[in-house]
C-alpha atoms as a PDB file:
ATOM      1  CA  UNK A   1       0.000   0.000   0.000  1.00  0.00           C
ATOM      2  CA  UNK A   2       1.276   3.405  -1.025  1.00  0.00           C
ATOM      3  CA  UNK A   3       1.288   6.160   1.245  1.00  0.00           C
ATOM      4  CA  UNK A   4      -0.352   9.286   0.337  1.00  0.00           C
ATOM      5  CA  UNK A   5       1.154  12.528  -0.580  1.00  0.00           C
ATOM      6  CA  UNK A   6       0.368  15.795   1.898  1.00  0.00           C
ATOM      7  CA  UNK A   7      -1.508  17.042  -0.885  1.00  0.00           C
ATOM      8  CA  UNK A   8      -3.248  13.628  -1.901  1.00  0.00           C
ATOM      9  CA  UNK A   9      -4.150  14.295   2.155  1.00  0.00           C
ATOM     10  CA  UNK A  10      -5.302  17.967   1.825  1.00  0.00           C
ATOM     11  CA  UNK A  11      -7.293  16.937  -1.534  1.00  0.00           C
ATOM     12  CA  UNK A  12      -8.614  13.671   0.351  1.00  0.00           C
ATOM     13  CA  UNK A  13     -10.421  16.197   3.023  1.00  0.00           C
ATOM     14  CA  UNK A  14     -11.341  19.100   0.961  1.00  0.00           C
ATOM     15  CA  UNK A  15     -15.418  18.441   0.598  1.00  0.00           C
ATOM     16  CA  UNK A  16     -15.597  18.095   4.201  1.00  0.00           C
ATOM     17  CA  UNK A  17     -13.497  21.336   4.645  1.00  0.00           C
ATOM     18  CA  UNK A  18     -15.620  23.137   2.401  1.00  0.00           C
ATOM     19  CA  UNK A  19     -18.808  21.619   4.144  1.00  0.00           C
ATOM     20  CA  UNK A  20     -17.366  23.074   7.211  1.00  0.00           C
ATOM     21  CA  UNK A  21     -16.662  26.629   5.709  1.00  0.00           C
ATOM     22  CA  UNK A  22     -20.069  26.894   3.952  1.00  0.00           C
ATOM     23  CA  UNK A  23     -22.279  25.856   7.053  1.00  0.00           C
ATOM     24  CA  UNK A  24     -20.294  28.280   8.843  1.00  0.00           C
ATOM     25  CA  UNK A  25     -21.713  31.076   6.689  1.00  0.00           C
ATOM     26  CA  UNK A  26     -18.341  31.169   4.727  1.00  0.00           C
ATOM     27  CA  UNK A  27     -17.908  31.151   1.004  1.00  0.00           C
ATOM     28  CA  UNK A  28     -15.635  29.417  -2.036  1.00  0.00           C
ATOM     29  CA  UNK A  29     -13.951  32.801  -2.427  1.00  0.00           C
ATOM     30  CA  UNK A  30     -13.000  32.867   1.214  1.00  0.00           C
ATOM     31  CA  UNK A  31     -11.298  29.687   0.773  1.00  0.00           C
ATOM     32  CA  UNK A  32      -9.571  31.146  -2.253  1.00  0.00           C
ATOM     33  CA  UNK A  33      -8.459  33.846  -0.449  1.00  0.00           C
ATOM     34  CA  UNK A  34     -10.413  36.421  -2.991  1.00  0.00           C
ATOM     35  CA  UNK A  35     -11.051  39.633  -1.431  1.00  0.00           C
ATOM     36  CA  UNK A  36     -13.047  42.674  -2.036  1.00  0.00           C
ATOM     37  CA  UNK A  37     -10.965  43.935  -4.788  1.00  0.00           C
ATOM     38  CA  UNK A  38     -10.988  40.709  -6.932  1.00  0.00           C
ATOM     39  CA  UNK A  39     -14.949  40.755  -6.550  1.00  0.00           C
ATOM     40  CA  UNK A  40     -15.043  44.195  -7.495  1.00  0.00           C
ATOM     41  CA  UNK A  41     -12.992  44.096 -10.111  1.00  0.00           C
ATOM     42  CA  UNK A  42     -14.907  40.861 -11.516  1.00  0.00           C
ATOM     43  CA  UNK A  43     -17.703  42.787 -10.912  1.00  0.00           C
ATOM     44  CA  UNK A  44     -16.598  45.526 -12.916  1.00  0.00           C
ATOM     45  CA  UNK A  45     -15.986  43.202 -16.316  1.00  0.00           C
ATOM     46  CA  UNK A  46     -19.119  41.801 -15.647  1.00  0.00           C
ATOM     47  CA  UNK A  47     -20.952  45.152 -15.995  1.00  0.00           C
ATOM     48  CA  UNK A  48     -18.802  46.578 -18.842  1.00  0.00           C
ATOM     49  CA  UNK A  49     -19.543  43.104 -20.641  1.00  0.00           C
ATOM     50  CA  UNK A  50     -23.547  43.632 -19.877  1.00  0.00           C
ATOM     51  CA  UNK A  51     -22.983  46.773 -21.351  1.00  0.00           C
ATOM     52  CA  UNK A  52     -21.780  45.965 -24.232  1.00  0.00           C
ATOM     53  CA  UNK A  53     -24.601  43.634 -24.635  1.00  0.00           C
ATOM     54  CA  UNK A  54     -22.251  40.544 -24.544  1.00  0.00           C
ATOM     55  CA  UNK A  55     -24.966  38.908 -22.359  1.00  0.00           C
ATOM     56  CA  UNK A  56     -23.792  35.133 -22.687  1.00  0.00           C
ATOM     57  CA  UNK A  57     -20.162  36.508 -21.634  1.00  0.00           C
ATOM     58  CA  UNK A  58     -21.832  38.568 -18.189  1.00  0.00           C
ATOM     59  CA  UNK A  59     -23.563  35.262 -17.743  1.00  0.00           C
ATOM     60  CA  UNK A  60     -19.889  33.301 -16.566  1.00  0.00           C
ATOM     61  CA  UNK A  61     -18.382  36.205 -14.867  1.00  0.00           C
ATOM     62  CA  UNK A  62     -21.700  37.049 -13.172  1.00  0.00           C
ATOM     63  CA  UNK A  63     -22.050  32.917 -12.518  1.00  0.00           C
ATOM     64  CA  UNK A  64     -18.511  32.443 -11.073  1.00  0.00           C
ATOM     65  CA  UNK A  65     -19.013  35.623  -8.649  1.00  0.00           C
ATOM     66  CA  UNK A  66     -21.847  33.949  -7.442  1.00  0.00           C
ATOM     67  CA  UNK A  67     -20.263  30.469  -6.710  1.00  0.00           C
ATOM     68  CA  UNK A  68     -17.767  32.311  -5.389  1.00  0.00           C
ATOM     69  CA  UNK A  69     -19.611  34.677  -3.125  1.00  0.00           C
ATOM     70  CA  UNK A  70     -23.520  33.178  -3.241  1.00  0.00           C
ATOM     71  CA  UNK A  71     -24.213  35.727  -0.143  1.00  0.00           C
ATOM     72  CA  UNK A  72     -24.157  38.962  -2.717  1.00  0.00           C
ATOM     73  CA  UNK A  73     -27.351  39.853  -3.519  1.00  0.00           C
ATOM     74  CA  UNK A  74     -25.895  42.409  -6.216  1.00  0.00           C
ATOM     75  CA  UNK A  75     -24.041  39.028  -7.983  1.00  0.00           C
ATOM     76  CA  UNK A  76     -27.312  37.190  -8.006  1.00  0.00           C
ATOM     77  CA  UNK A  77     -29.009  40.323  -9.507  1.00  0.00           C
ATOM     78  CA  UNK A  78     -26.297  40.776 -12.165  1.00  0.00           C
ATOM     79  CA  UNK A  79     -26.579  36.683 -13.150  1.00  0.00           C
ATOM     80  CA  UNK A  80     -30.291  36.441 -13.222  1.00  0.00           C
ATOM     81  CA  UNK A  81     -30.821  39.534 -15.485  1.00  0.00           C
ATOM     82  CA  UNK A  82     -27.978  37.934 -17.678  1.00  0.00           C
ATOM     83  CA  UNK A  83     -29.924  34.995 -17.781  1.00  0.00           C
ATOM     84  CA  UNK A  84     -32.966  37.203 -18.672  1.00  0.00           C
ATOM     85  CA  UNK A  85     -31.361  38.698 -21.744  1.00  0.00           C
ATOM     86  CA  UNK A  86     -30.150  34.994 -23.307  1.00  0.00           C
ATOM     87  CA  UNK A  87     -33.203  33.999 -22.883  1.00  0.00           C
ATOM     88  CA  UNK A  88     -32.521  31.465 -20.109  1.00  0.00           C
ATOM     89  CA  UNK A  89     -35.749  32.558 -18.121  1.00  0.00           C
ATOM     90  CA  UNK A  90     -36.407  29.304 -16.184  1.00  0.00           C
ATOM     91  CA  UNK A  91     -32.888  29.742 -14.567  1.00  0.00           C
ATOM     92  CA  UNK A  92     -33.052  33.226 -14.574  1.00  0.00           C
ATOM     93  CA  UNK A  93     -35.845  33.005 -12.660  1.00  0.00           C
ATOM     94  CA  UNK A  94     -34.402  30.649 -10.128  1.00  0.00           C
ATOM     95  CA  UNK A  95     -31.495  33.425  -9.273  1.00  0.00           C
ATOM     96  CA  UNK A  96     -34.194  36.276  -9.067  1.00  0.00           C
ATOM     97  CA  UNK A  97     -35.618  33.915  -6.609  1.00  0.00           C
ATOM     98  CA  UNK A  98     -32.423  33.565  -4.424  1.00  0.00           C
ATOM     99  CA  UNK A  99     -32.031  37.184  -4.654  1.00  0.00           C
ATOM    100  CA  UNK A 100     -36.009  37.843  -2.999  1.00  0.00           C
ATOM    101  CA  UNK A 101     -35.127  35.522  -0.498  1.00  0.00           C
ATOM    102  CA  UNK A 102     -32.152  37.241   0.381  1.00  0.00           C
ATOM    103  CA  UNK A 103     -33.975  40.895   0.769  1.00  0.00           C
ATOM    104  CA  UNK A 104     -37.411  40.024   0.884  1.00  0.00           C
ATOM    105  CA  UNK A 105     -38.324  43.751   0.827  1.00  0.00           C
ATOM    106  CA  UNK A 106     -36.367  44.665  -2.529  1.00  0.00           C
ATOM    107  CA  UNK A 107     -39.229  44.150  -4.690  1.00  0.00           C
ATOM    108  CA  UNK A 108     -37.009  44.414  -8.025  1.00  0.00           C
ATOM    109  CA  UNK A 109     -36.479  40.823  -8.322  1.00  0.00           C
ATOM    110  CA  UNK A 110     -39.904  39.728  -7.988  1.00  0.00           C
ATOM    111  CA  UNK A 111     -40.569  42.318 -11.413  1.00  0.00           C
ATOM    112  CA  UNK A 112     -38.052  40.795 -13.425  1.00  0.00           C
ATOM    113  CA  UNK A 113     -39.402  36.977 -12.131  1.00  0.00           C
ATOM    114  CA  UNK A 114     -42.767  38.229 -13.463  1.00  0.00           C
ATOM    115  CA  UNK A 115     -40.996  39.504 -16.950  1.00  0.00           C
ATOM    116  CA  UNK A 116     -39.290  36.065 -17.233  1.00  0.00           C
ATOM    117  CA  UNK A 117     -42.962  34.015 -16.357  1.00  0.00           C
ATOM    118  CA  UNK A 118     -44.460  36.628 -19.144  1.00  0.00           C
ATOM    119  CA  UNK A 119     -41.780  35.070 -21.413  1.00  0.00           C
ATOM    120  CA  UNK A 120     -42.966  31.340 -20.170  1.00  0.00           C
ATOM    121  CA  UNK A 121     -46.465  32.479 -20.963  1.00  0.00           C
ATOM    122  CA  UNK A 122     -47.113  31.956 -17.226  1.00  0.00           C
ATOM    123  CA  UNK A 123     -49.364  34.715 -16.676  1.00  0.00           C
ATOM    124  CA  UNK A 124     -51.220  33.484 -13.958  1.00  0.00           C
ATOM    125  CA  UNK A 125     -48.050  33.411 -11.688  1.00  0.00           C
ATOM    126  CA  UNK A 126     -46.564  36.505 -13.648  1.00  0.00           C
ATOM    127  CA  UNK A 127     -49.997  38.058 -12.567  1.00  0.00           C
ATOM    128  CA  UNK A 128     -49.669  37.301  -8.712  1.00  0.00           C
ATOM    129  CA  UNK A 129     -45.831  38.247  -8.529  1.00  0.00           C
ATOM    130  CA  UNK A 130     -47.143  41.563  -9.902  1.00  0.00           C
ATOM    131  CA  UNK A 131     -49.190  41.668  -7.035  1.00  0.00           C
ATOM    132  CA  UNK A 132     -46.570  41.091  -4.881  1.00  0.00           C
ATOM    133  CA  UNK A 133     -44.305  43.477  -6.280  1.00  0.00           C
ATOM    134  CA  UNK A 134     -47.234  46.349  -5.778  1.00  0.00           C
ATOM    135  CA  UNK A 135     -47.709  45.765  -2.275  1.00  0.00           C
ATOM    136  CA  UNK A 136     -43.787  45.629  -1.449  1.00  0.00           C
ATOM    137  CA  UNK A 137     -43.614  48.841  -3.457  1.00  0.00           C
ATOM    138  CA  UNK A 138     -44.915  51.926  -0.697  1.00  0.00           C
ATOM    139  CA  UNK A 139     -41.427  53.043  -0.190  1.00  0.00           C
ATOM    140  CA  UNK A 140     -41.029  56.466  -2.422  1.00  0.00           C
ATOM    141  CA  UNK A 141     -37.667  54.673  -4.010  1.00  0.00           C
ATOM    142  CA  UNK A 142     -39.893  52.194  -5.627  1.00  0.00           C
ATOM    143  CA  UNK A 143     -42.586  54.539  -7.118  1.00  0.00           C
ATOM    144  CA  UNK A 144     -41.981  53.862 -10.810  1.00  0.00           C
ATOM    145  CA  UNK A 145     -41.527  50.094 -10.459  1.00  0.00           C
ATOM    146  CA  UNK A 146     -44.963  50.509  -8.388  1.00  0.00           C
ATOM    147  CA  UNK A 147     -46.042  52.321 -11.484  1.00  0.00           C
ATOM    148  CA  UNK A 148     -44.588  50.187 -13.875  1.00  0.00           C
ATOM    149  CA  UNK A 149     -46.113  46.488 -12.267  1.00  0.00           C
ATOM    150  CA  UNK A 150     -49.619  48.569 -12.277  1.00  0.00           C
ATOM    151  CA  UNK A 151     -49.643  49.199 -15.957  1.00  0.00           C
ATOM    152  CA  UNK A 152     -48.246  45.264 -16.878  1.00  0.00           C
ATOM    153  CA  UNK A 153     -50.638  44.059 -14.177  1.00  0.00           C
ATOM    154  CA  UNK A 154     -53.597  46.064 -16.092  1.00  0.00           C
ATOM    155  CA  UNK A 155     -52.408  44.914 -19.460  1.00  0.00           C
ATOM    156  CA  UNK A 156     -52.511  40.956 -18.463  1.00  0.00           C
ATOM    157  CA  UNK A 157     -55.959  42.082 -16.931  1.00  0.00           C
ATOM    158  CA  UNK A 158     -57.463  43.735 -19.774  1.00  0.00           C
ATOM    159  CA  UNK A 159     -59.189  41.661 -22.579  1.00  0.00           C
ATOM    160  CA  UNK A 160     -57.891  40.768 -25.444  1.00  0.00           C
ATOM    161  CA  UNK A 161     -58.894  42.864 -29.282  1.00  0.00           C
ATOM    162  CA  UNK A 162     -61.104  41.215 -30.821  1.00  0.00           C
ATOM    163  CA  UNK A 163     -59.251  39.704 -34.581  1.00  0.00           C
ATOM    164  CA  UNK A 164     -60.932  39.625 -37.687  1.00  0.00           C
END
């Protein structure tokens, strides 16, 4: 039998080491040793690449900040709405999800979750996330989405014209 290396060893107990980080409230980066600049600065190329409309490209950077940090509500933002503009609703709407749960009085992701269901044709849940989204909207700051999840909500609501 063949004795194993120190890092055979240190790769032998890894999952549980990462078990132990995570359920401590830790995250990958930590154990990377990533700080605040590297996020930022990931971050940063993520947005420019958005920008740019280079969606599919926002959607890794925006992904790996969020394996790497999953307790940045701004990373799960950034990846969902990435995953809005490629079209990947059904996962998009998963990280707008995460996101609500994070801040559950940011209604923002709950009106892109809606945008994404409208894209599913699930207007019956699009319908009560709206609802949602208007009665987590009385704060002045969120006014226009308030405004905004009114007129969708009224659209959905109204019947359809009548084709010849």
């Amino acid at each position: 039998m063949t004795k194993k290396t120190a890092h055979e060893q240190a790769m032998d107990s890894l999952p549980e080491k990462i078990a132990e980080l995570l359920s401590g409230g830790g995250t990958l980066g930590a154990a990377m040793d990533y700080d605040d600049t590297d996020y930022e600065a990931l971050y940063a190329l993520g947005h420019n690449l958005y920008s740019q409309s280079r969606y599919q490209d926002a959607v890794r950077v925006f992904g790996f900040l969020v394996m790497q940090n999953h307790l940045e509500q701004r990373y799960l933002n950034a990846y969902a709405s990435s995953l809005q503009m490629v079209g990947n609703y059904l996962e998009a709407i998963k990280a707008y999800s995460m996101a609500s749960l994070m801040d559950m009085s940011d209604p923002l992701p709950t009106f892109h979750t809606a945008e994404c269901m409208l894209a599913l044709n699930l207007v019956t849940e699009a319908k009560e996330a709206l609802g949602f989204v208007i009665s987590q909207s009385n704060a002045p700051r969120y006014a226009e989405l308030k405004t905004r999840a009114l007129a969708m909500l009224a659209l959905l609501d109204s019947p359809a014209p009548a084709s010849n």
